[in-house]
Protein backbone atom coordinates (compact mmCIF):
# COMPACT_ATOMS: atom_id res chain seq x y z
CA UNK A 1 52.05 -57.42 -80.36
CA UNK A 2 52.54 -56.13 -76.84
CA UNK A 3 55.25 -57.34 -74.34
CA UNK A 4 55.60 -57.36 -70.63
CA UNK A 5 58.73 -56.32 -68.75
CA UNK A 6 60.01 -54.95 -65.23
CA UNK A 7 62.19 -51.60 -66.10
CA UNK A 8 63.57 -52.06 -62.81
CA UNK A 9 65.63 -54.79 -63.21
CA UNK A 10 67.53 -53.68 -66.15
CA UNK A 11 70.43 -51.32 -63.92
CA UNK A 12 70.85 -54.95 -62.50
CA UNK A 13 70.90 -57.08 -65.03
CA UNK A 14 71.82 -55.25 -68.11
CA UNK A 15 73.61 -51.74 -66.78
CA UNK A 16 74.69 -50.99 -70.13
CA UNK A 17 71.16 -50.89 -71.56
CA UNK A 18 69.77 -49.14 -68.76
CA UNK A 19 72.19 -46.20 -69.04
CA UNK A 20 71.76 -45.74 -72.92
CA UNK A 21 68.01 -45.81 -72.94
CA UNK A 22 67.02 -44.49 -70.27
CA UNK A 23 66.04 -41.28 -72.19
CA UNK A 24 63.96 -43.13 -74.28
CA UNK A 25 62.32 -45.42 -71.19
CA UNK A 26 61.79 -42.39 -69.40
CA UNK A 27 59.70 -40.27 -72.55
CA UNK A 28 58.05 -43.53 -73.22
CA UNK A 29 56.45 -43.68 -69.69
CA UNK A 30 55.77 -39.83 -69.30
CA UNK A 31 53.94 -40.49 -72.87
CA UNK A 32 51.64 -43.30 -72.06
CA UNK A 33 53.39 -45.91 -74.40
CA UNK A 34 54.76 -47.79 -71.13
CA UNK A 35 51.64 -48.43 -68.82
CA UNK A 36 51.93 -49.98 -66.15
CA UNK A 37 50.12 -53.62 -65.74
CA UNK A 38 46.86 -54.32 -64.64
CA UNK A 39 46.46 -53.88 -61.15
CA UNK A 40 44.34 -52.41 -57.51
CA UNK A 41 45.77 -50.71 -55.08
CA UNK A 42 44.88 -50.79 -51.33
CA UNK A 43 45.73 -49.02 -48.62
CA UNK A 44 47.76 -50.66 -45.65
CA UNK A 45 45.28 -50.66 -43.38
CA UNK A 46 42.46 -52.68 -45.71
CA UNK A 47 45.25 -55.35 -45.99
CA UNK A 48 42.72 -57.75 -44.83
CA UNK A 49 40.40 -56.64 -47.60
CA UNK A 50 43.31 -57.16 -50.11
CA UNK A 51 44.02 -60.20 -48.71
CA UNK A 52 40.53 -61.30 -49.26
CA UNK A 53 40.34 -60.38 -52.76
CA UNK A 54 43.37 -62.68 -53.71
CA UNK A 55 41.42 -65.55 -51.75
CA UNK A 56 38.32 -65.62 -53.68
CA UNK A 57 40.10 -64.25 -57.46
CA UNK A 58 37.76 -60.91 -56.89
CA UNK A 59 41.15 -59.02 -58.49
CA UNK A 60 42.22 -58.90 -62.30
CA UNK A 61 45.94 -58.14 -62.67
CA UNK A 62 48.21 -57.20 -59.29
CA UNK A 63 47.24 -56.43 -55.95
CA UNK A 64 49.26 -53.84 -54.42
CA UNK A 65 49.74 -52.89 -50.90
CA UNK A 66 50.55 -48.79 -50.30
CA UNK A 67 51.81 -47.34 -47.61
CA UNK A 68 50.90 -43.70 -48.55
CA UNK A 69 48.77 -42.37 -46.86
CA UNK A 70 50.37 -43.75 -43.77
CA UNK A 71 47.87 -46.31 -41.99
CA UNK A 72 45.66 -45.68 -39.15
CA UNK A 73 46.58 -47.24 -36.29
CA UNK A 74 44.06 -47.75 -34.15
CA UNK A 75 44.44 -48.33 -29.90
CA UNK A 76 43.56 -51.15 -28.57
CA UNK A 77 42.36 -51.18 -25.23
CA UNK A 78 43.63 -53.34 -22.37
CA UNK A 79 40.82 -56.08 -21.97
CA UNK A 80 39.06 -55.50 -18.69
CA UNK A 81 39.75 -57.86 -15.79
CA UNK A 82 37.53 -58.62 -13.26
CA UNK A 83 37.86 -58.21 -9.00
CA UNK A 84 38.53 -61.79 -7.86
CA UNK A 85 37.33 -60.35 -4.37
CA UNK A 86 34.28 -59.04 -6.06
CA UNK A 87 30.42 -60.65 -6.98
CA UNK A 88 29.33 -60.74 -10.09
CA UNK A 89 25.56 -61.54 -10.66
CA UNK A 90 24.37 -63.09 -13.94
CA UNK A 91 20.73 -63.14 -14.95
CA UNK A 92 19.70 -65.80 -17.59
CA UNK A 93 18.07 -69.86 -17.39
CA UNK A 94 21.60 -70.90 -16.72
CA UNK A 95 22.34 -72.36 -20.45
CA UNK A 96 22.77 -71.05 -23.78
CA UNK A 97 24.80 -67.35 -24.21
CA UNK A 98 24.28 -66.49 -20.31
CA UNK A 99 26.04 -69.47 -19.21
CA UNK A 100 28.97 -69.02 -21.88
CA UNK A 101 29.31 -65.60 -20.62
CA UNK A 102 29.10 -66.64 -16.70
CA UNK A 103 32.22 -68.91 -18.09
CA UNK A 104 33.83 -66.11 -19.78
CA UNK A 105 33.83 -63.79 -16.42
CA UNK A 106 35.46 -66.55 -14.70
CA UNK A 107 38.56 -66.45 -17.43
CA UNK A 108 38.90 -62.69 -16.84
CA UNK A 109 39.34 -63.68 -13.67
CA UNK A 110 35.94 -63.68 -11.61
CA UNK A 111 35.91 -65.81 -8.66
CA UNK A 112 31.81 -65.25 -6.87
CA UNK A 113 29.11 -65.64 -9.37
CA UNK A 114 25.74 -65.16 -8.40
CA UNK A 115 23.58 -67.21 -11.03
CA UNK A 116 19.80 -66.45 -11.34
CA UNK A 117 17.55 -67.66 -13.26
CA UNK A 118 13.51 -68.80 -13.26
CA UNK A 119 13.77 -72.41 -12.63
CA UNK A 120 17.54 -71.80 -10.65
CA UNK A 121 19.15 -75.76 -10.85
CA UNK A 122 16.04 -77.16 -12.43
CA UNK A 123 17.47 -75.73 -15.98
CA UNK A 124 18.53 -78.73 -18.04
CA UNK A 125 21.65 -77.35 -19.31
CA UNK A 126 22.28 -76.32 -15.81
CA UNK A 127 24.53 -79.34 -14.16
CA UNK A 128 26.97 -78.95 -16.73
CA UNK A 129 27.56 -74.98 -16.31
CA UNK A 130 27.90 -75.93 -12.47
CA UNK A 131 30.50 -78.64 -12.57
CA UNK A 132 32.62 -76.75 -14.76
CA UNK A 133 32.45 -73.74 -12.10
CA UNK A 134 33.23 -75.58 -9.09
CA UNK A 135 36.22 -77.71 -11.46
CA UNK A 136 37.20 -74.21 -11.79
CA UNK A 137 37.02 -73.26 -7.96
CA UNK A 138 34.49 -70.66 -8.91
CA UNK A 139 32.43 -70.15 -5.90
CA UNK A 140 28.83 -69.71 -7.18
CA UNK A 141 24.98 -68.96 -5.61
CA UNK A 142 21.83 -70.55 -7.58
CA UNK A 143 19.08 -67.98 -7.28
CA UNK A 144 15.44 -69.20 -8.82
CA UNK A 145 13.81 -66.18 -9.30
CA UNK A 146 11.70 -63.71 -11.60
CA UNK A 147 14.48 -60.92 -13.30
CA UNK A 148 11.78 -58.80 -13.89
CA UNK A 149 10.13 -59.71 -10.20
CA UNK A 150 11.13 -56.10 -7.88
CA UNK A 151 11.00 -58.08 -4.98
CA UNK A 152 12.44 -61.27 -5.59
CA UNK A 153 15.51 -59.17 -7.45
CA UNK A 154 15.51 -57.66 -4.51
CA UNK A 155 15.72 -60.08 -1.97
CA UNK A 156 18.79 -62.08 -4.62
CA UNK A 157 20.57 -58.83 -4.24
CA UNK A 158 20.55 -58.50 -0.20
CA UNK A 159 21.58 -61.99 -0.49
CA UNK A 160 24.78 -61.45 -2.86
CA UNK A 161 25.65 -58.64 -1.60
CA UNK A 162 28.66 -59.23 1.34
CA UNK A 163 31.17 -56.99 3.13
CA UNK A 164 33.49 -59.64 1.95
CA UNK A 165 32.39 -60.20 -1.77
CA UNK A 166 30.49 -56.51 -2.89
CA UNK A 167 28.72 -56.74 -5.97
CA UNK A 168 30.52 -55.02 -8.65
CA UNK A 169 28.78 -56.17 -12.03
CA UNK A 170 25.99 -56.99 -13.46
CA UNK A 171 25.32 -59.04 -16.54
CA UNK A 172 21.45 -59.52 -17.71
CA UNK A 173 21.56 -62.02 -20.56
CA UNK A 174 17.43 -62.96 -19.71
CA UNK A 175 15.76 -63.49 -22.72
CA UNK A 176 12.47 -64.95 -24.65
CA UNK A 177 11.82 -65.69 -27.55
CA UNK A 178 7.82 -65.57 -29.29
CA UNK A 179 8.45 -64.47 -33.00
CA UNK A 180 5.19 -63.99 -34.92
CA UNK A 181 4.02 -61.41 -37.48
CA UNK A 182 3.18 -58.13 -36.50
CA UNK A 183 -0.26 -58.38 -37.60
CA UNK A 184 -0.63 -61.83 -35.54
CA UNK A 185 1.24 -59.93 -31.85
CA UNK A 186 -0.92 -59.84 -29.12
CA UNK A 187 -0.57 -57.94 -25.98
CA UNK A 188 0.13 -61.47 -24.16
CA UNK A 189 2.75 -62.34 -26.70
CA UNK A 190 4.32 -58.70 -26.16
CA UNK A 191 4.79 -58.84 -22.25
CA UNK A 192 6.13 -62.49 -22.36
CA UNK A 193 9.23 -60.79 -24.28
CA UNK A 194 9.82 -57.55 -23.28
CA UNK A 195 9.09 -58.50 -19.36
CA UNK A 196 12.63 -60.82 -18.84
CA UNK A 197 14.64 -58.58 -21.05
CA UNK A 198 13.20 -55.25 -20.68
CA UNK A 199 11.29 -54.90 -17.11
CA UNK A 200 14.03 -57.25 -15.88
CA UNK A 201 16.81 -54.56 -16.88
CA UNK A 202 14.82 -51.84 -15.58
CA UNK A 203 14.59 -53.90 -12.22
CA UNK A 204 18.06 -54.77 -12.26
CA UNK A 205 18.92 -50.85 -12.98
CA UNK A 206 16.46 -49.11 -10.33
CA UNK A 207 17.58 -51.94 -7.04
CA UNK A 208 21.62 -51.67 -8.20
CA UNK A 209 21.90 -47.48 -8.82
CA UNK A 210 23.30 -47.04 -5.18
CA UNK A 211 25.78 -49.54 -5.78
CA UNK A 212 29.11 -49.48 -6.49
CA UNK A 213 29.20 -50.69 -9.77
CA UNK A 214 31.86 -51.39 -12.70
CA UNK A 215 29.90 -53.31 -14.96
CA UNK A 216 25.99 -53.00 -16.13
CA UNK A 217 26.34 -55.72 -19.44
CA UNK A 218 23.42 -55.66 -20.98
CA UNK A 219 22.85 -58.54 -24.11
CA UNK A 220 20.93 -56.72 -26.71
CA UNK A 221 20.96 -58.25 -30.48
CA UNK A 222 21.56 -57.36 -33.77
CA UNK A 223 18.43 -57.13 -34.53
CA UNK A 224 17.72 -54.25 -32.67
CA UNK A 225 20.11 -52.40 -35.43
CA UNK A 226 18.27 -53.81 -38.43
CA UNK A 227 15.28 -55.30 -37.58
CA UNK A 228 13.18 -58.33 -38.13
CA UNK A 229 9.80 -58.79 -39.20
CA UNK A 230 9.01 -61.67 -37.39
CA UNK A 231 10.32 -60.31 -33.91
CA UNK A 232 8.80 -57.26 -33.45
CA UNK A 233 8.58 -57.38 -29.78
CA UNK A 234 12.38 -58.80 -29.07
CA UNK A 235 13.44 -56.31 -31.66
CA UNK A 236 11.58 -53.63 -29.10
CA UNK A 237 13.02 -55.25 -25.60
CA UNK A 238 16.22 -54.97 -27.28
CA UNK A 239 16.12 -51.33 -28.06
CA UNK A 240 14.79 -50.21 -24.92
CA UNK A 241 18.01 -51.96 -23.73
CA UNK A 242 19.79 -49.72 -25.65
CA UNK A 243 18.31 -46.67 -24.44
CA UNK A 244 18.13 -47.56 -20.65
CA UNK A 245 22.17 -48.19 -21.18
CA UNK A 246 22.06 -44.40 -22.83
CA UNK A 247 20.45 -43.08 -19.59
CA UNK A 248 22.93 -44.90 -16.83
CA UNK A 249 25.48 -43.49 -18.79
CA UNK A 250 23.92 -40.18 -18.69
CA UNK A 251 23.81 -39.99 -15.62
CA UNK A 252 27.19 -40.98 -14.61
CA UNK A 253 26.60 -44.86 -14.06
CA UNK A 254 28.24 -47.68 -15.44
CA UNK A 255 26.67 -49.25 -19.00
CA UNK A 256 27.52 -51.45 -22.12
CA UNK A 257 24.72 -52.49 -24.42
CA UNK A 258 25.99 -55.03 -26.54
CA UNK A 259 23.52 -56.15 -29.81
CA UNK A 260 25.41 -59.83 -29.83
CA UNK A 261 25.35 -61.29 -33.35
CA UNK A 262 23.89 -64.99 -33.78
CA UNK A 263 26.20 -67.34 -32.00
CA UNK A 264 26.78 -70.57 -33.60
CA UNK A 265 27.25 -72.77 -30.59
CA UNK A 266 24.99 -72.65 -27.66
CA UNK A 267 21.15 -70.83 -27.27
CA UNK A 268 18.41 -70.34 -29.42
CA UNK A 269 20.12 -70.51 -32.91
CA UNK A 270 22.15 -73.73 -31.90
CA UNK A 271 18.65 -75.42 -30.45
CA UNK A 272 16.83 -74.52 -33.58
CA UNK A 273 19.69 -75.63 -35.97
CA UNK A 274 18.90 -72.37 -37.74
CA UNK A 275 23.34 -71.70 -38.81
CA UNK A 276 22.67 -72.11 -42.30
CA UNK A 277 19.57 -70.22 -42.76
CA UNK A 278 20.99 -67.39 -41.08
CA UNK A 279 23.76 -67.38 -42.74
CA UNK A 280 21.75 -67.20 -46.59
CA UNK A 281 20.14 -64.31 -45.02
CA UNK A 282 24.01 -62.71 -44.35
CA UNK A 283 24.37 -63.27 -40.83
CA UNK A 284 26.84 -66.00 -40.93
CA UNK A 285 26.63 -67.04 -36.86
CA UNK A 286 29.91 -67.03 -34.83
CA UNK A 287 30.82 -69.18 -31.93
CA UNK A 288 30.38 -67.72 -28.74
CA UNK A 289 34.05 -67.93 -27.61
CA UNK A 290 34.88 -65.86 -30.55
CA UNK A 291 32.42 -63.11 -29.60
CA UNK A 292 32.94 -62.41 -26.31
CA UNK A 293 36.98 -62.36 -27.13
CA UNK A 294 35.62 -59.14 -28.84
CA UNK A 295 33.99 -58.08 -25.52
CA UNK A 296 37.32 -57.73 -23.96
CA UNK A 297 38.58 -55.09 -25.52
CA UNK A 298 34.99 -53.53 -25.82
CA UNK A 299 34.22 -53.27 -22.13
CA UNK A 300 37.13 -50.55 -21.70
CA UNK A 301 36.60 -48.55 -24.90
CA UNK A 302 34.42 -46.35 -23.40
CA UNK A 303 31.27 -47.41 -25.47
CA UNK A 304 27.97 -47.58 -24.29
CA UNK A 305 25.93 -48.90 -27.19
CA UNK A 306 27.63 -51.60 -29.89
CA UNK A 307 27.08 -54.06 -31.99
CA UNK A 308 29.31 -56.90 -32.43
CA UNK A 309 28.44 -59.47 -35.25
CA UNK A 310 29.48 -60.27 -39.18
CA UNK A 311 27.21 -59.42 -41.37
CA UNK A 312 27.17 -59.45 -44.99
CA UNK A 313 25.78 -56.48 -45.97
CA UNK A 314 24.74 -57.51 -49.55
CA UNK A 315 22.61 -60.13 -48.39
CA UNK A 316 20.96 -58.76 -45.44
CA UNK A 317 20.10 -55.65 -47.06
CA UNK A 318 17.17 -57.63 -47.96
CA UNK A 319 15.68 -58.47 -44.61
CA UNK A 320 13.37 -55.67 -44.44
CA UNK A 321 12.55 -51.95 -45.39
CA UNK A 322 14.59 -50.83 -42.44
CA UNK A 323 18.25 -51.24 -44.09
CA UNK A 324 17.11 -48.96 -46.72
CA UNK A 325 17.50 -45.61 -44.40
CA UNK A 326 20.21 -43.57 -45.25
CA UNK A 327 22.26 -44.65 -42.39
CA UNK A 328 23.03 -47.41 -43.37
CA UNK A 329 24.32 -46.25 -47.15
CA UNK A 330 28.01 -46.48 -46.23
CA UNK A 331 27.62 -49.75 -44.91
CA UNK A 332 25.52 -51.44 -47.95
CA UNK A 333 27.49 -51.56 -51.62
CA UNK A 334 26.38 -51.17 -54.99
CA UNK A 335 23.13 -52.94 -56.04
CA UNK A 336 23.34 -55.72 -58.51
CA UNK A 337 21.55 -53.68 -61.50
CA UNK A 338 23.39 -52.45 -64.67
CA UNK A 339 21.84 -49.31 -64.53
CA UNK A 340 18.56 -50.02 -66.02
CA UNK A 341 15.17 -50.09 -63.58
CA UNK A 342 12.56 -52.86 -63.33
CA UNK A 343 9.85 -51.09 -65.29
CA UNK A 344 12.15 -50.61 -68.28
CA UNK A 345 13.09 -53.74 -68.25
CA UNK A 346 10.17 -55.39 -67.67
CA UNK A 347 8.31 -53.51 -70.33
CA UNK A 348 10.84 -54.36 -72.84
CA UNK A 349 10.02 -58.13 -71.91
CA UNK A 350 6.76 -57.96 -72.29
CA UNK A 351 6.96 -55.61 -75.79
CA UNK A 352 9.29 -58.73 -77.56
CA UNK A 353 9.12 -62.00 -79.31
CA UNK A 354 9.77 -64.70 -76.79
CA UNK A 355 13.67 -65.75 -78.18
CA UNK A 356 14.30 -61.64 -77.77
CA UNK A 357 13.48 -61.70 -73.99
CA UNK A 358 15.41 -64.58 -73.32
CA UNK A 359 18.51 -62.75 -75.13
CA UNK A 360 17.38 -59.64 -72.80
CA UNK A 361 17.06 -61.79 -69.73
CA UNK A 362 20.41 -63.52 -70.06
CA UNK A 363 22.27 -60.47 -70.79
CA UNK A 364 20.52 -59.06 -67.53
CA UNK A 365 21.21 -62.44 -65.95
CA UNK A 366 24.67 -62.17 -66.60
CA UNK A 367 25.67 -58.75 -65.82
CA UNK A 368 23.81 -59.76 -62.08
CA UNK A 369 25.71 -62.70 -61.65
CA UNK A 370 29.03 -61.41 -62.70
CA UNK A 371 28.41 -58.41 -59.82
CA UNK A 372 27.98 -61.03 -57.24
CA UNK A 373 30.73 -63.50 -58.42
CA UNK A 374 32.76 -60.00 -58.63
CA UNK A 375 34.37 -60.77 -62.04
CA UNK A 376 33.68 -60.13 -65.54
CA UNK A 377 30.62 -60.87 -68.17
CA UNK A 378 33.13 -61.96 -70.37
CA UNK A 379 33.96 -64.95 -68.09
CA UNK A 380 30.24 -66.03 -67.92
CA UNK A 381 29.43 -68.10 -71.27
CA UNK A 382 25.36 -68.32 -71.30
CA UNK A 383 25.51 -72.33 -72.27
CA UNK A 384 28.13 -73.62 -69.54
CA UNK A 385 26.75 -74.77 -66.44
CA UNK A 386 26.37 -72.74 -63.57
CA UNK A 387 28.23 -75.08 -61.02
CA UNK A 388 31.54 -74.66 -63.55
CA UNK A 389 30.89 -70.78 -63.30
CA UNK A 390 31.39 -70.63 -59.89
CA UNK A 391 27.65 -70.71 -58.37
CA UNK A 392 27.00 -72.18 -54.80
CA UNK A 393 24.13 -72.24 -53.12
CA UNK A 394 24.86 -69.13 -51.42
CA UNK A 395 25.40 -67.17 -54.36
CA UNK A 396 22.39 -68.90 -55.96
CA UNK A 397 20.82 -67.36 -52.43
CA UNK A 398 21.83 -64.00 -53.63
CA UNK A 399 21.09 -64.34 -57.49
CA UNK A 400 17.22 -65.09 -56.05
CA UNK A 401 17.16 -62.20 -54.40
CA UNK A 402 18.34 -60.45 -56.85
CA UNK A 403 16.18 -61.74 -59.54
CA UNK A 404 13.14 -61.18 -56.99
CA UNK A 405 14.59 -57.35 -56.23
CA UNK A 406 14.92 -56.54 -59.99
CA UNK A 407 12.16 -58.45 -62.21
CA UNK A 408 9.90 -59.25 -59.28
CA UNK A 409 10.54 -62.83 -60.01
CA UNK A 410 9.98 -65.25 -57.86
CA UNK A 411 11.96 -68.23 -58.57
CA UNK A 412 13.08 -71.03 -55.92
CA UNK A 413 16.00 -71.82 -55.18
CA UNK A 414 15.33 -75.33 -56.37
CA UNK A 415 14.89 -73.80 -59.93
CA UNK A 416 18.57 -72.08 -60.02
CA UNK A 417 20.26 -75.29 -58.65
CA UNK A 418 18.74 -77.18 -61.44
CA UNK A 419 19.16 -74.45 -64.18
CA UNK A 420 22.01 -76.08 -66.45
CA UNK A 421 22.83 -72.79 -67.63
CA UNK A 422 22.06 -68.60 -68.11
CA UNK A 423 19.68 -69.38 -71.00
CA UNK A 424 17.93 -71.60 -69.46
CA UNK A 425 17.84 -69.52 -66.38
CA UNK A 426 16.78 -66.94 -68.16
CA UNK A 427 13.58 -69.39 -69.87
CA UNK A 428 12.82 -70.56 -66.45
CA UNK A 429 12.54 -66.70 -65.65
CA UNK A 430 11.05 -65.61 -68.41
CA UNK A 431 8.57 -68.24 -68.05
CA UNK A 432 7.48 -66.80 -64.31
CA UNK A 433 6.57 -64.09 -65.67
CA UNK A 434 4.63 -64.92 -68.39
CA UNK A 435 2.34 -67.12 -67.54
CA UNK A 436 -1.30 -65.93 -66.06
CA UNK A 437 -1.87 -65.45 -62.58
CA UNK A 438 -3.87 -68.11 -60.87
């Protein structure tokens, strides 16, 4: 029998027993016989982390907090305001992200937007951004013009620019989208993306390099960082953005570069009602105020390329071959393997009587599961029902990638939902692989 107690209470509440035994406490913990409980300590500054651990029961025993080593404080910045006397030209179709950040200059204090954009006040979404402006007494231009058009660009710039109102910043938030397979990308398909987000930047840089700049925003994307296999031509505008920021900054010019995670709210993601796929995939989308609160602070650091977006790393690590390169190693965590590889166990699977690999299959089941419900095996009966173990369809997201990852098994999601338990999981599995290619 085993007890539980707090040694330091006793000089409070019981003095006298503190004083006589405190020989014996003390051998008794330099000894091992007093342990101290279960427990996980974090440092101070991954409070949040803690924090987060206590929120979804990740944690068996006490979470502790430790202030040794000190934290790391970290400066923050004072978020950049903008010249109310100055112009401050935004390139887009007046809608989606562009038009959130045209409203977000105006909070930092811009007064003279120029707006540009290929069909100028024809853009649907258009009427809306403009009211709000002039509600604001933001004094505004509508330009209708080609970003990645020299001499149109050029003619909206002699136009903006004023003795009175100078031009001070750019933001280029153009973009197209055309997603297809790489295989399937023609040259057509190729210029319609990369010519409004990466000719138009290059235009934008070459007619504003005399000018007396202190912002060049350029709206890159995330996927620029990891990829996508369906976008290979945004994913390529994006990065040249990237590197044409690298350059300006090279040579002494104002630059930012930032690859913007999905935003739930307004543009392409909100008009294609995409939220919840992207966020099975591990890019959970973020509304667009809360994003370019981040951009604040950013615009001062003295960055030139960065990426702000949440991502869930063990998710999204299986988007594409990309995320395997060793950068990205102290970003991903542990796989969800016990330490044997698919050929072992696939061989012992197809080596054994049928009830064996089921036994094999839900002990690999489990051991999966338990890694991304972060608990124990123990805790995961193979005949309760997967709702009552703490399986959403998230998870279940994750558990089919995993299964796919580790036994090349290919089971929809509609199969896990309806699983009533790890056995039959595991049967459903086992079944998958068993049976004779068509």
């Amino acid at each position: 029998m085993s007890a539980v107690g707090d040694i330091n209470e006793l000089p409070t509440h019981h003095p006298e027993i503190a004083s006589e035994q405190r020989p014996e406490f003390t051998k008794r913990v330099h000894d091992g016989t007093y342990r101290p409980i279960l427990h996980h300590v974090y440092p101070a500054d991954r409070i949040t982390d803690a924090c987060e651990a206590l929120q979804h029961s990740r944690h068996i025993g006490k979470v502790v907090i430790s202030l040794d080593p000190p934290p790391h404080l970290e400066h923050h910045p004072t978020p950049m305001a903008m010249d109310p006397q100055a112009t401050y030209l935004v390139t887009g179709r007046l809608c989606g992200f562009g038009a959130a950040t045209a409203r977000w200059l105006t909070r930092r204090g811009a007064h003279h937007l120029a707006l540009v954009g290929r069909r100028g006040a024809d853009t649907p979404e258009a009427p809306a951004l403009l009211d709000e402006l002039r509600s604001a007494g933001v004094h505004f231009t509508l330009h209708a013009a080609d970003v990645s058009d020299m001499a149109a660009m050029r003619a909206v710039l002699d136009t903006v620019e004023t003795r009175e109102h100078p031009l001070r910043g750019v933001v280029h938030a153009a973009a197209v989208f055309d997603d297809v397979p790489l295989a399937e990308l023609t040259d057509e398909r190729l210029r319609r993306v990369l010519a409004p987000k990466a000719t138009g930047a290059a235009v934008l840089d070459e007619l504003t390099r005399h000018r007396d700049l202190t912002l060049f925003l350029l709206h890159s994307s995330v996927t620029g960082l990891i990829g996508n296999l369906h976008q290979s031509n945004y994913v390529a505008a994006n990065v040249f953005l990237e590197a044409l920021t690298r350059a300006r900054r090279r040579a002494g010019l104002p630059a930012l570069a930032v690859g913007w995670g999905p935003v739930a709210d307004t543009g392409h993601v909100a008009r294609h009602d995409m939220a919840a796929y992207l966020h099975t995939l591990g890019l959970p989308p973020l509304p667009a105020a809360e994003l370019l609160h981040l951009l604040g602070s950013l615009l001062p650091s003295g960055a030139d390329v960065a990426t702000l977006a949440e991502v869930d790393w063990s998710r999204v690590r299986h988007l594409g071959p990309a995320l395997s390169a060793p950068r990205f190693s102290p970003l991903l965590p542990p796989d969800a393997t016990d330490g044997r590889t698919d050929d072992t166990l696939l061989r012992q699977l197809a080596t054994t009587p049928p009830e064996t690999a089921i036994a094999l299959l839900t002990d690999a089941l489990t051991h999966t599961l338990a890694n991304i419900l972060q608990t124990t095996t123990d805790r995961l009966p193979p005949d309760r029902p997967l709702t009552q173990l703490g399986l959403d369809s998230l998870m279940g997201a994750e558990l089919m990638s995993a299964l796919q990852q580790r036994l090349h098994c290919d089971l929809p999601m509609l199969e896990i939902v309806n699983s009533t338990s790890l056995s039959d999981l595991a049967r459903r599995c086992l079944h998958r692989l068993t049976r004779p290619p068509r």
